[in-house]
C-alpha atoms as a PDB file:
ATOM      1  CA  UNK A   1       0.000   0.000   0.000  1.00  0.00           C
ATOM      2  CA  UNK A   2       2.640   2.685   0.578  1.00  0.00           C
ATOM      3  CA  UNK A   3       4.154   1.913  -2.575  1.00  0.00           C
ATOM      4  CA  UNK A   4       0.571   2.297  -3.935  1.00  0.00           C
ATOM      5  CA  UNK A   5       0.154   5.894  -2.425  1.00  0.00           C
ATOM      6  CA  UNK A   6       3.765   6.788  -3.197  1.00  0.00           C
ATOM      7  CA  UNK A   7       2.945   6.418  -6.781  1.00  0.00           C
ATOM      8  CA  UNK A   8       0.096   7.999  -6.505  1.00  0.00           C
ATOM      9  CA  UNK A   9       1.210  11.493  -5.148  1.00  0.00           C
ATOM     10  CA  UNK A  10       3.966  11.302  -7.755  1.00  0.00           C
ATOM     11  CA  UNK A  11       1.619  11.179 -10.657  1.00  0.00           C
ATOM     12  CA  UNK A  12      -0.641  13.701  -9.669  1.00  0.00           C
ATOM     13  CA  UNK A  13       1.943  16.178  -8.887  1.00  0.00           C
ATOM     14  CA  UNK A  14       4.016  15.468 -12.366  1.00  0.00           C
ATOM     15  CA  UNK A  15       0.300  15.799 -13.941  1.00  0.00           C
ATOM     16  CA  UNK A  16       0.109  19.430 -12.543  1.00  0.00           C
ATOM     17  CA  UNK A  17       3.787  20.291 -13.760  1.00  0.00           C
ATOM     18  CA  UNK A  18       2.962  18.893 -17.136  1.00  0.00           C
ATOM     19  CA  UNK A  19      -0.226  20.886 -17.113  1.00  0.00           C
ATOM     20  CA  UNK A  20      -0.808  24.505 -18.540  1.00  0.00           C
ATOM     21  CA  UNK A  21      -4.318  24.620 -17.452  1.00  0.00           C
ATOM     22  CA  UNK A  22      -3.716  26.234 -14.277  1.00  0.00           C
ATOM     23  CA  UNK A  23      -7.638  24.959 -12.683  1.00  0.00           C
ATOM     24  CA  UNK A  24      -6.787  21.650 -13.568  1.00  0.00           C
ATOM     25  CA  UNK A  25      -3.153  21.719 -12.069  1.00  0.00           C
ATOM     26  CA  UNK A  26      -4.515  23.153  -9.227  1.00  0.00           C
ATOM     27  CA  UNK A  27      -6.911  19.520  -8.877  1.00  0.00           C
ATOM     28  CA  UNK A  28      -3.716  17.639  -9.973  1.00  0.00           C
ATOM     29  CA  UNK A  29      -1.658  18.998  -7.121  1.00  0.00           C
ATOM     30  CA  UNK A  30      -4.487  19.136  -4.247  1.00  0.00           C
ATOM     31  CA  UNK A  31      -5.089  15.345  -5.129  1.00  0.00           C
ATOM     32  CA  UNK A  32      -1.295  14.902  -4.870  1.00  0.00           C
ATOM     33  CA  UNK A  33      -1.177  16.418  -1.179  1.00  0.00           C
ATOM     34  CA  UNK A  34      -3.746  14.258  -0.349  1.00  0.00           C
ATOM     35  CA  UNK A  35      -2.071  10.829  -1.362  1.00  0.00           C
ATOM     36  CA  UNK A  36       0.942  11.494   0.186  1.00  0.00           C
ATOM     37  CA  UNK A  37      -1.029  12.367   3.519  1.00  0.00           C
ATOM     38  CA  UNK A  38      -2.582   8.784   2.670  1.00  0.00           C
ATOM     39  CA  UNK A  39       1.517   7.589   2.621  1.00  0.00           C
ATOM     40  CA  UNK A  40       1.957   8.712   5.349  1.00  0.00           C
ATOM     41  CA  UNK A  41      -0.966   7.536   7.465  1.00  0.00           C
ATOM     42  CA  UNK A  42      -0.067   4.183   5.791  1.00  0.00           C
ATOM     43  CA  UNK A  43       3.264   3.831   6.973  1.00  0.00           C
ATOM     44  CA  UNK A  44       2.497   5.006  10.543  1.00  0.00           C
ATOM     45  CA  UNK A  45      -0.320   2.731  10.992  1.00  0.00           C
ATOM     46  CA  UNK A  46       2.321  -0.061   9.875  1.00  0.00           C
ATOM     47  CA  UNK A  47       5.100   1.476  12.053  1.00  0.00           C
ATOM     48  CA  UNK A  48       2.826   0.992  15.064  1.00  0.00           C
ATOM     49  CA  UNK A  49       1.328  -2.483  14.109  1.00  0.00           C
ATOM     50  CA  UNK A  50       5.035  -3.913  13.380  1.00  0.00           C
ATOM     51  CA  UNK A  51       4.487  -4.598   9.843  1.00  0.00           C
ATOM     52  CA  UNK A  52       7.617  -3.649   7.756  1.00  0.00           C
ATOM     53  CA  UNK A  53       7.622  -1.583   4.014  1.00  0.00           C
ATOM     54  CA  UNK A  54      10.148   0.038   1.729  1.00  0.00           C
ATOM     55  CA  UNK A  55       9.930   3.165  -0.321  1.00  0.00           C
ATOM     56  CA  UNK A  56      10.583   1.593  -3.523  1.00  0.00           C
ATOM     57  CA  UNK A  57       8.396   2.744  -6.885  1.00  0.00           C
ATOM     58  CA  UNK A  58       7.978   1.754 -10.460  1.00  0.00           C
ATOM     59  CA  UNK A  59       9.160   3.950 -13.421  1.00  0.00           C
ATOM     60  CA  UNK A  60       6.718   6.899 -13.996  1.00  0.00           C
ATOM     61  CA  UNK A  61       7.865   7.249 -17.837  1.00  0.00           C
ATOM     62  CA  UNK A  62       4.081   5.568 -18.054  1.00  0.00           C
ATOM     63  CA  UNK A  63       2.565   9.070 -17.378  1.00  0.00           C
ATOM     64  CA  UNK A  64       4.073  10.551 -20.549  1.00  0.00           C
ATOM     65  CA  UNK A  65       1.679  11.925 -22.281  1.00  0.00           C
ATOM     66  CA  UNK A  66       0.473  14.261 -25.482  1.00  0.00           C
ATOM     67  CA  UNK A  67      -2.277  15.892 -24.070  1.00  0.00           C
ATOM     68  CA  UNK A  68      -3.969  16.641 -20.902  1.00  0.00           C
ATOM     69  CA  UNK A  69      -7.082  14.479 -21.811  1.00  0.00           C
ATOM     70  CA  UNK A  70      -4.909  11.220 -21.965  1.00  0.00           C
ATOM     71  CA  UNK A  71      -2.944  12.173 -19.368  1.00  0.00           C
ATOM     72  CA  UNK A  72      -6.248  12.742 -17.081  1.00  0.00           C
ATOM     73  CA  UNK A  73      -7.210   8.810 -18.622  1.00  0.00           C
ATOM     74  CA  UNK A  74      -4.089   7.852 -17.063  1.00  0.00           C
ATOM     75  CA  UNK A  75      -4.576   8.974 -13.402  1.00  0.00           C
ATOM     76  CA  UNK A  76      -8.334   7.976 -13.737  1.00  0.00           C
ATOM     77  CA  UNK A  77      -7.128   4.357 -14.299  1.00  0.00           C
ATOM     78  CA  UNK A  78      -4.141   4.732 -11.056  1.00  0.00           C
ATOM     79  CA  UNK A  79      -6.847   5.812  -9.202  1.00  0.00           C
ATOM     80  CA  UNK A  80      -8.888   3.172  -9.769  1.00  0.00           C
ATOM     81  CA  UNK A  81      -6.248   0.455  -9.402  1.00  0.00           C
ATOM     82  CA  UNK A  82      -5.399   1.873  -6.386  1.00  0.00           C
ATOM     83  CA  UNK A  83      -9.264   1.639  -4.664  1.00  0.00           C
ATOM     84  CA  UNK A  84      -8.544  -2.126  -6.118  1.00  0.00           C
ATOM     85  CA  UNK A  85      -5.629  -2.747  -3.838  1.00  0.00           C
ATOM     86  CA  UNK A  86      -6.457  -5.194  -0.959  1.00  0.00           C
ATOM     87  CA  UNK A  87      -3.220  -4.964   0.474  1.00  0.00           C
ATOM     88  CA  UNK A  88      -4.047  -3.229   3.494  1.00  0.00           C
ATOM     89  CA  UNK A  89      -1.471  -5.426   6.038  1.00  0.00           C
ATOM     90  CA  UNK A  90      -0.871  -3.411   9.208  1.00  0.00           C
ATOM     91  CA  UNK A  91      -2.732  -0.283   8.532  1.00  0.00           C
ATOM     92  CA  UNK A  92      -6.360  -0.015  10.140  1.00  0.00           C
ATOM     93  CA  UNK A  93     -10.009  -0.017   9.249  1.00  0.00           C
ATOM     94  CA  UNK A  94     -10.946   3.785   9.565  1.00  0.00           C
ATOM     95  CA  UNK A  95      -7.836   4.454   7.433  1.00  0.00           C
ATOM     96  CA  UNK A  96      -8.338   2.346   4.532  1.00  0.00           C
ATOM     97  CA  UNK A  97     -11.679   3.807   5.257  1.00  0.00           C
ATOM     98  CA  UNK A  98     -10.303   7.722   4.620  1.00  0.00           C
ATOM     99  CA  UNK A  99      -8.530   6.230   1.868  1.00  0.00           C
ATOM    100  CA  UNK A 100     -11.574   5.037  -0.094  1.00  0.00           C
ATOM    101  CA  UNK A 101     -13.717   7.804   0.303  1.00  0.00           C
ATOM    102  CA  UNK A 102     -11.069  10.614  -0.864  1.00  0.00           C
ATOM    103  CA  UNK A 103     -10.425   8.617  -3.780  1.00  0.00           C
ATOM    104  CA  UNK A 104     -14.011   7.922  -5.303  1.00  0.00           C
ATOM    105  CA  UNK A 105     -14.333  11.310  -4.687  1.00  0.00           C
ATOM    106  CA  UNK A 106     -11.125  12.079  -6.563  1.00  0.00           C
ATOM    107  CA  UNK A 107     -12.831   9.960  -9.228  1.00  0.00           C
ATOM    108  CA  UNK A 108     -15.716  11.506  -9.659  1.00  0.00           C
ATOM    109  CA  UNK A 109     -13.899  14.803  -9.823  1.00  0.00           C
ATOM    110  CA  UNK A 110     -10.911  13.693 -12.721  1.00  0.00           C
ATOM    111  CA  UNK A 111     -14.350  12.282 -14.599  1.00  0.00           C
ATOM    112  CA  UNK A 112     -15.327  16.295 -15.787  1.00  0.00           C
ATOM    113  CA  UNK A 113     -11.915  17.008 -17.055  1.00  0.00           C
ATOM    114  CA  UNK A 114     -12.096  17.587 -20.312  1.00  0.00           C
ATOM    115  CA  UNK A 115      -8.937  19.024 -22.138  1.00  0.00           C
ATOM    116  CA  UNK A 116      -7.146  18.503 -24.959  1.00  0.00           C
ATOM    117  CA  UNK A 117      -4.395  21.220 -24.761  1.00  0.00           C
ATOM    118  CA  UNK A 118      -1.023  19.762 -25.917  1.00  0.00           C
ATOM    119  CA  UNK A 119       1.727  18.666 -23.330  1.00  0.00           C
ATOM    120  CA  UNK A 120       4.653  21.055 -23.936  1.00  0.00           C
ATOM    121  CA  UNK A 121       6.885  19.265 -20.741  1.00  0.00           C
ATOM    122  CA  UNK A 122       9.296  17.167 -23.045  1.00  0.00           C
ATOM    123  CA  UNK A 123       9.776  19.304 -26.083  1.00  0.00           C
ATOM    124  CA  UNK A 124      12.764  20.936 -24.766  1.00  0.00           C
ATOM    125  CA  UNK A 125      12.162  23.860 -26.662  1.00  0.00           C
ATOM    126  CA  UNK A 126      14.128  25.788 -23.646  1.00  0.00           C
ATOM    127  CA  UNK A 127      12.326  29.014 -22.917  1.00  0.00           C
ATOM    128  CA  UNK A 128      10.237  30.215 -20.371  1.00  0.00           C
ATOM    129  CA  UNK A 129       7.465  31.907 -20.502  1.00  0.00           C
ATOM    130  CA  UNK A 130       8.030  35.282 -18.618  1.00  0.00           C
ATOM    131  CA  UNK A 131      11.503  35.204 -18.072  1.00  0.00           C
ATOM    132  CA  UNK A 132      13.744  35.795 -21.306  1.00  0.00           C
ATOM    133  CA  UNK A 133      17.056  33.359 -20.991  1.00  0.00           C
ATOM    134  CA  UNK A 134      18.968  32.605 -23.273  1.00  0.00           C
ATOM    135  CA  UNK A 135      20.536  28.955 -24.353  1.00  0.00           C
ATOM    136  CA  UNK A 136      23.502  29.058 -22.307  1.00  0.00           C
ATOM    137  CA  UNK A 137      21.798  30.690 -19.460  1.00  0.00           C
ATOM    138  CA  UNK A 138      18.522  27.502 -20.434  1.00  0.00           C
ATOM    139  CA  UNK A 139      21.492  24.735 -20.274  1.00  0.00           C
ATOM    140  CA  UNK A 140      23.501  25.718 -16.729  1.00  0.00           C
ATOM    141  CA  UNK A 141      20.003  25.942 -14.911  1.00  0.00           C
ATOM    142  CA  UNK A 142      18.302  22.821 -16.499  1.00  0.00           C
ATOM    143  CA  UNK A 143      20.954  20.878 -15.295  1.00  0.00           C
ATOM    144  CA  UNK A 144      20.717  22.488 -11.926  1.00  0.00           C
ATOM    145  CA  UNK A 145      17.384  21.577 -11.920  1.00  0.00           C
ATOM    146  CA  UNK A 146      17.624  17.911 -12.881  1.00  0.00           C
ATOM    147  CA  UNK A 147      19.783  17.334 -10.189  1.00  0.00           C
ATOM    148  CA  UNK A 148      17.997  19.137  -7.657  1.00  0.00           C
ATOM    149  CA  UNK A 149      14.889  17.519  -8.698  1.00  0.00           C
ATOM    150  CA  UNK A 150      15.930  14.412  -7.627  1.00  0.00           C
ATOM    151  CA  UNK A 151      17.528  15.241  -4.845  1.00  0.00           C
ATOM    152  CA  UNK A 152      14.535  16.712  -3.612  1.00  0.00           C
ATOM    153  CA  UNK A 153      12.758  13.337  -3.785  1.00  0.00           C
ATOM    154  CA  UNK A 154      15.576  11.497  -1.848  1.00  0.00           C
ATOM    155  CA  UNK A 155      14.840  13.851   1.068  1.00  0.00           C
ATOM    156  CA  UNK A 156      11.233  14.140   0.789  1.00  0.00           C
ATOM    157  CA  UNK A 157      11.167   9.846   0.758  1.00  0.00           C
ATOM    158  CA  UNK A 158      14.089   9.557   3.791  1.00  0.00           C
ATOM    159  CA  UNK A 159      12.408  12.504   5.954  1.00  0.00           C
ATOM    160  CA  UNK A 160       9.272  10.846   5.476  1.00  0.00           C
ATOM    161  CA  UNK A 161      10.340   7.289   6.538  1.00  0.00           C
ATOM    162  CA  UNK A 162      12.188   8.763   9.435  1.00  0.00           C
ATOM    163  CA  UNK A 163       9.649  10.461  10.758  1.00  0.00           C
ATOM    164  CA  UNK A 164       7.294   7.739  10.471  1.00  0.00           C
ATOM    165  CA  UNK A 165      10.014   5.600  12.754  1.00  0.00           C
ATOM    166  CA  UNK A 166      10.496   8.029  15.212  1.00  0.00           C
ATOM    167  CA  UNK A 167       7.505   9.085  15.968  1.00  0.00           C
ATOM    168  CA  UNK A 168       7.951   8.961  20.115  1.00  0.00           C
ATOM    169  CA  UNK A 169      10.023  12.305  19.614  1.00  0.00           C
ATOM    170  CA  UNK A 170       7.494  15.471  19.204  1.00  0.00           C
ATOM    171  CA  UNK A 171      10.300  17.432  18.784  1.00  0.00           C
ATOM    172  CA  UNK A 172      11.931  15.996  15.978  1.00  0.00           C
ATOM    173  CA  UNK A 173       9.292  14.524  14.171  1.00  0.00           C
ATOM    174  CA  UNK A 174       7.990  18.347  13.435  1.00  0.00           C
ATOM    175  CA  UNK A 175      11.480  18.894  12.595  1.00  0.00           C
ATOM    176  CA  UNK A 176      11.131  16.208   9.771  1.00  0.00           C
ATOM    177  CA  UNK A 177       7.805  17.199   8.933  1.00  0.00           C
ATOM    178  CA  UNK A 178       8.953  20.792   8.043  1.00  0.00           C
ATOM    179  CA  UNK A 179      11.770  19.431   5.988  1.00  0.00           C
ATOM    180  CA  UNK A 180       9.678  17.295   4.312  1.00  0.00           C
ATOM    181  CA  UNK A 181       7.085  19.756   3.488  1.00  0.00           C
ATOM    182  CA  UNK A 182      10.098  22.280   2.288  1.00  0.00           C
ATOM    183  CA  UNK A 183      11.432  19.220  -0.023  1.00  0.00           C
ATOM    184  CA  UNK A 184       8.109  18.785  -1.444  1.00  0.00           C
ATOM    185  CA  UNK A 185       7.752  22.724  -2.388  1.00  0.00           C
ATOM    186  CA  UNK A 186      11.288  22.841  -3.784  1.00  0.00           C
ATOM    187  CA  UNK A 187      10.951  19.531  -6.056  1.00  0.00           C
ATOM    188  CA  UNK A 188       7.376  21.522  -7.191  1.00  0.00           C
ATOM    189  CA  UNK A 189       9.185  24.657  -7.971  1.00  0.00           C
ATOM    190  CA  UNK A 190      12.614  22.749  -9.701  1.00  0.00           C
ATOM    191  CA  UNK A 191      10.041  20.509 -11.656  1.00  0.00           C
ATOM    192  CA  UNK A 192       7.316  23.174 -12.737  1.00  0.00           C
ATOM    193  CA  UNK A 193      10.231  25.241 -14.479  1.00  0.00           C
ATOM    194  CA  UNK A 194      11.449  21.871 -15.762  1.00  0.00           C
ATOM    195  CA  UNK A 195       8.318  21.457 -17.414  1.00  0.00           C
ATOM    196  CA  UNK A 196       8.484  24.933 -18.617  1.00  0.00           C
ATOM    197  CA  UNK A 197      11.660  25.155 -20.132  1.00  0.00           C
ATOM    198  CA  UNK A 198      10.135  21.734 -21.520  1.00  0.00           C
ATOM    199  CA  UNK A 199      12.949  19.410 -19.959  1.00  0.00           C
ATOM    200  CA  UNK A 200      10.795  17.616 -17.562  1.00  0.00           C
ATOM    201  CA  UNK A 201      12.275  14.361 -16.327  1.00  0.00           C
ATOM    202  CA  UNK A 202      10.777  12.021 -13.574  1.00  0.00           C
ATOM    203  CA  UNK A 203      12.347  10.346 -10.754  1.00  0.00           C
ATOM    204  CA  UNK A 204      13.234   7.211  -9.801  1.00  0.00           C
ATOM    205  CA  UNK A 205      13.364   5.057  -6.615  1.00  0.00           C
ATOM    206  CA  UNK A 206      16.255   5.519  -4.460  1.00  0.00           C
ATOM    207  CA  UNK A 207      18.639   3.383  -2.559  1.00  0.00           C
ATOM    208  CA  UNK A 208      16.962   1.094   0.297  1.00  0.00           C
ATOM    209  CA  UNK A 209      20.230   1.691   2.466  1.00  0.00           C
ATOM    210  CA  UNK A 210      19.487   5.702   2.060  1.00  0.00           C
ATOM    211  CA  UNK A 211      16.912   5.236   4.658  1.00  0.00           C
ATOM    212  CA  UNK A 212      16.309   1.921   6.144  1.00  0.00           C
ATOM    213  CA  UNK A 213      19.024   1.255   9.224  1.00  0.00           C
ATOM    214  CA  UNK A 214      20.535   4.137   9.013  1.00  0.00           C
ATOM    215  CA  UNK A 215      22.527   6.044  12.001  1.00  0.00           C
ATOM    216  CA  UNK A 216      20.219   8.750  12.304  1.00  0.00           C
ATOM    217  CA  UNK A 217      22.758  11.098  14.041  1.00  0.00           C
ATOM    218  CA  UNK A 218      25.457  10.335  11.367  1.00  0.00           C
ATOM    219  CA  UNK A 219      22.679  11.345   8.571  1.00  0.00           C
ATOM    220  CA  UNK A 220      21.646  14.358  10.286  1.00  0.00           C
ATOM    221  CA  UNK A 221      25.436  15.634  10.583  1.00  0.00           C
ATOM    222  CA  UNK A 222      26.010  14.486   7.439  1.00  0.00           C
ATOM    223  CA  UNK A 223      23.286  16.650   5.487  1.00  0.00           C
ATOM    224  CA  UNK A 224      23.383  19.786   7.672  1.00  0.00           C
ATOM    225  CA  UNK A 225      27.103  20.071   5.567  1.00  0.00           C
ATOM    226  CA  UNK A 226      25.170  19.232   2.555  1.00  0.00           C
ATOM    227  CA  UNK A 227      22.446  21.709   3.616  1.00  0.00           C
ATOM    228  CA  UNK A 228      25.418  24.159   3.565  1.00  0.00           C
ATOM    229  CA  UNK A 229      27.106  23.399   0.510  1.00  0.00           C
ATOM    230  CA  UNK A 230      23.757  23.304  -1.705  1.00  0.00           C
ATOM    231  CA  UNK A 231      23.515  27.161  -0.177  1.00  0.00           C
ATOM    232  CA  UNK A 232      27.103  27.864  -1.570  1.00  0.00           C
ATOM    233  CA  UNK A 233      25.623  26.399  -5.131  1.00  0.00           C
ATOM    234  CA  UNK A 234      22.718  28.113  -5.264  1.00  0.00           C
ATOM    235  CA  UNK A 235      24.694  31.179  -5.214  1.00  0.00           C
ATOM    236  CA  UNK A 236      27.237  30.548  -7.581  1.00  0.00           C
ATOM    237  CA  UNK A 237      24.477  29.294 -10.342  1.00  0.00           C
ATOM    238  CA  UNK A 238      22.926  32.280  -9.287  1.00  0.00           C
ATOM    239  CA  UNK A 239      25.716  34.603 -10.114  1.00  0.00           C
ATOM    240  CA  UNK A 240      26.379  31.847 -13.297  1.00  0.00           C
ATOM    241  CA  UNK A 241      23.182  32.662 -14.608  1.00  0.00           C
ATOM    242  CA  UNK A 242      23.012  36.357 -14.630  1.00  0.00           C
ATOM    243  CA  UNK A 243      19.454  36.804 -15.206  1.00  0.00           C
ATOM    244  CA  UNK A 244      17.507  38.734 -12.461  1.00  0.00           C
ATOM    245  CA  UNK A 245      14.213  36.777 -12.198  1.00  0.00           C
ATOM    246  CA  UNK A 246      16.389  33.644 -12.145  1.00  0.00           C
ATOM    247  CA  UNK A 247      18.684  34.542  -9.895  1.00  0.00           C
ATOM    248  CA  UNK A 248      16.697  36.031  -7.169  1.00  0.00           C
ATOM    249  CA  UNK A 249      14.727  32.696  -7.226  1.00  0.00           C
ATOM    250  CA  UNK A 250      18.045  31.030  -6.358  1.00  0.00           C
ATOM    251  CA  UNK A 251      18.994  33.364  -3.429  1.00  0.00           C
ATOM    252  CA  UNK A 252      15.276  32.776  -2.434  1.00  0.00           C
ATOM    253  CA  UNK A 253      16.254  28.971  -2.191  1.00  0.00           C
ATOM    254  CA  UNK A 254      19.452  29.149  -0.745  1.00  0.00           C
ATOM    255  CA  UNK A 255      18.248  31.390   2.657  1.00  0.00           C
ATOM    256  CA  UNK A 256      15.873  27.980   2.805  1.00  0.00           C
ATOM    257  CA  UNK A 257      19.153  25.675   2.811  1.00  0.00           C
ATOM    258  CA  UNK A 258      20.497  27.410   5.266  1.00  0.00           C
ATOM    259  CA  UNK A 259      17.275  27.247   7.331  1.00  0.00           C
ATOM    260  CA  UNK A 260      17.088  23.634   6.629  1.00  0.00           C
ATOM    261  CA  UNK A 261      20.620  23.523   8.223  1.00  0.00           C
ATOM    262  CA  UNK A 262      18.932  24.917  11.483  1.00  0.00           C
ATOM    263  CA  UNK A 263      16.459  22.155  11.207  1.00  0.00           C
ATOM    264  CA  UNK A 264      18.282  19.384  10.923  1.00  0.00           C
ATOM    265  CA  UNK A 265      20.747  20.651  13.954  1.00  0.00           C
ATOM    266  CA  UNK A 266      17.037  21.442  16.310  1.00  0.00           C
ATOM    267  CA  UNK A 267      16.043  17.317  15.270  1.00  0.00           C
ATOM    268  CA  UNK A 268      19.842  16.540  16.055  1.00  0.00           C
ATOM    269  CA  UNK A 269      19.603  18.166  19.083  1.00  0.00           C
ATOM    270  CA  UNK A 270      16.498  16.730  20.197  1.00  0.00           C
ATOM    271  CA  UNK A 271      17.476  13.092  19.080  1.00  0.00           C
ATOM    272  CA  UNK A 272      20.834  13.375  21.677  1.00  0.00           C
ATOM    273  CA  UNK A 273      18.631  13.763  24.587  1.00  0.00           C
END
């Protein structure tokens, strides 16, 4: 089941980069929230029952799509699979419950989409909208954002699991929750220009051994200097770049590094007690 709602979140929030229907995006990404709240009840109810999971996913390359109306097909048909899925083991009645009735709703909602604008996400015709860049300047921050993209999803799936797994310590599981919820806004902002520039590429499970068994104060440690160093990159793309829209986005992301530093040394703190 968790790798059931994992893949759903993912879908729905690629279907609102890919989308340039802003009202339907806006469904896209609200239904996205929503399954990864369902991940996350998941995994705690099977964190307190004693029933083990991984974060593992399939490839979302399946999503790919030419237009809006197929793509919407495409997440009718998850959605549908996933009120299908009987393996509930370890999480309980009222949530599978919750589950159910958000996603016949969801249903009935994706059901009066009708659109059949083009998807522009993969052309990589490498311009943005409002912002005029030009190839060189389209290149350095594309492959900023591919990188960061994914990176984004390795924190969002190992905060996530942590905090799951430690969820006797207030303190640092609303550390973890913050980070998690910053990693989910930065992979939304890295993958919606992405889509724009029409370079959109999805992501892909990550490393059991990132997050299962790990020393938790030896990971903290560990990406408070990474915290740090993806501050000092920010601000030399930023300066790379030369382009004032572009740039001031990047100093707007590295003050969050740094404040994700701060984070992860309060949950550090509060995990040496």
């Amino acid at each position: 089941m968790v790798k059931q709602k994992q893949m759903n979140y993912l879908k729905f929030l690629y279907a609102s980069f890919m989308t340039t229907n802003r009202e339907i995006a806006e469904i896209y990404e609200d239904f996205g929230l929503i399954e990864y709240k369902h991940m996350m009840w998941a995994m705690n109810d099977m964190v307190k029952n004693g029933v083990d999971f991984d974060m593992d996913i399939d490839s979302l390359r399946d999503l790919k799509s030419t237009s809006i109306n197929e793509l919407n097909q495409k997440l009718i048909a998850q959605i549908e699979n996933s009120l299908k899925n009987n393996n509930t083991n370890g999480i309980d009645e009222n949530t599978i419950k919750r589950f159910k009735s958000d996603e016949e709703y969801m249903i009935s909602v994706l059901k009066t989409i009708n659109d059949d604008t083009k998807i522009t996400a993969f052309d990589e015709h490498k311009t943005l909208k409002n912002i005029e860049i030009t190839p060189a300047q389209a290149d350095a921050f594309n492959f900023f954002l591919v990188g960061e993209t994914f990176k984004e999803y390795e924190l969002i799936t190992i905060y996530s699991y942590l905090k799951a797994h430690i969820n006797d310590n207030v303190e640092a599981v609303n550390c973890f929750a913050d980070l998690a919820s910053d990693s989910i806004y930065h992979l939304k902002r890295f993958a919606k220009y992405a889509a724009e520039l029409g370079t959109l590429s999805f992501v892909r499970s990550i490393d059991k051994e990132k997050y299962k068994n790990v020393e938790i104060v030896k990971f903290l440690k560990e990406n408070i200097e990474e915290e740090i160093d993806a501050e000092k990159e920010c601000l030399i793309l930023a300066e790379k770049i030369g382009n004032d829209d572009l740039s001031n986005f990047l100093l707007f992301i590295s003050r969050q590094e740094v404040y994700h530093a701060e984070l992860l040394e309060r949950a550090l703190s509060h995990l040496k007690k």
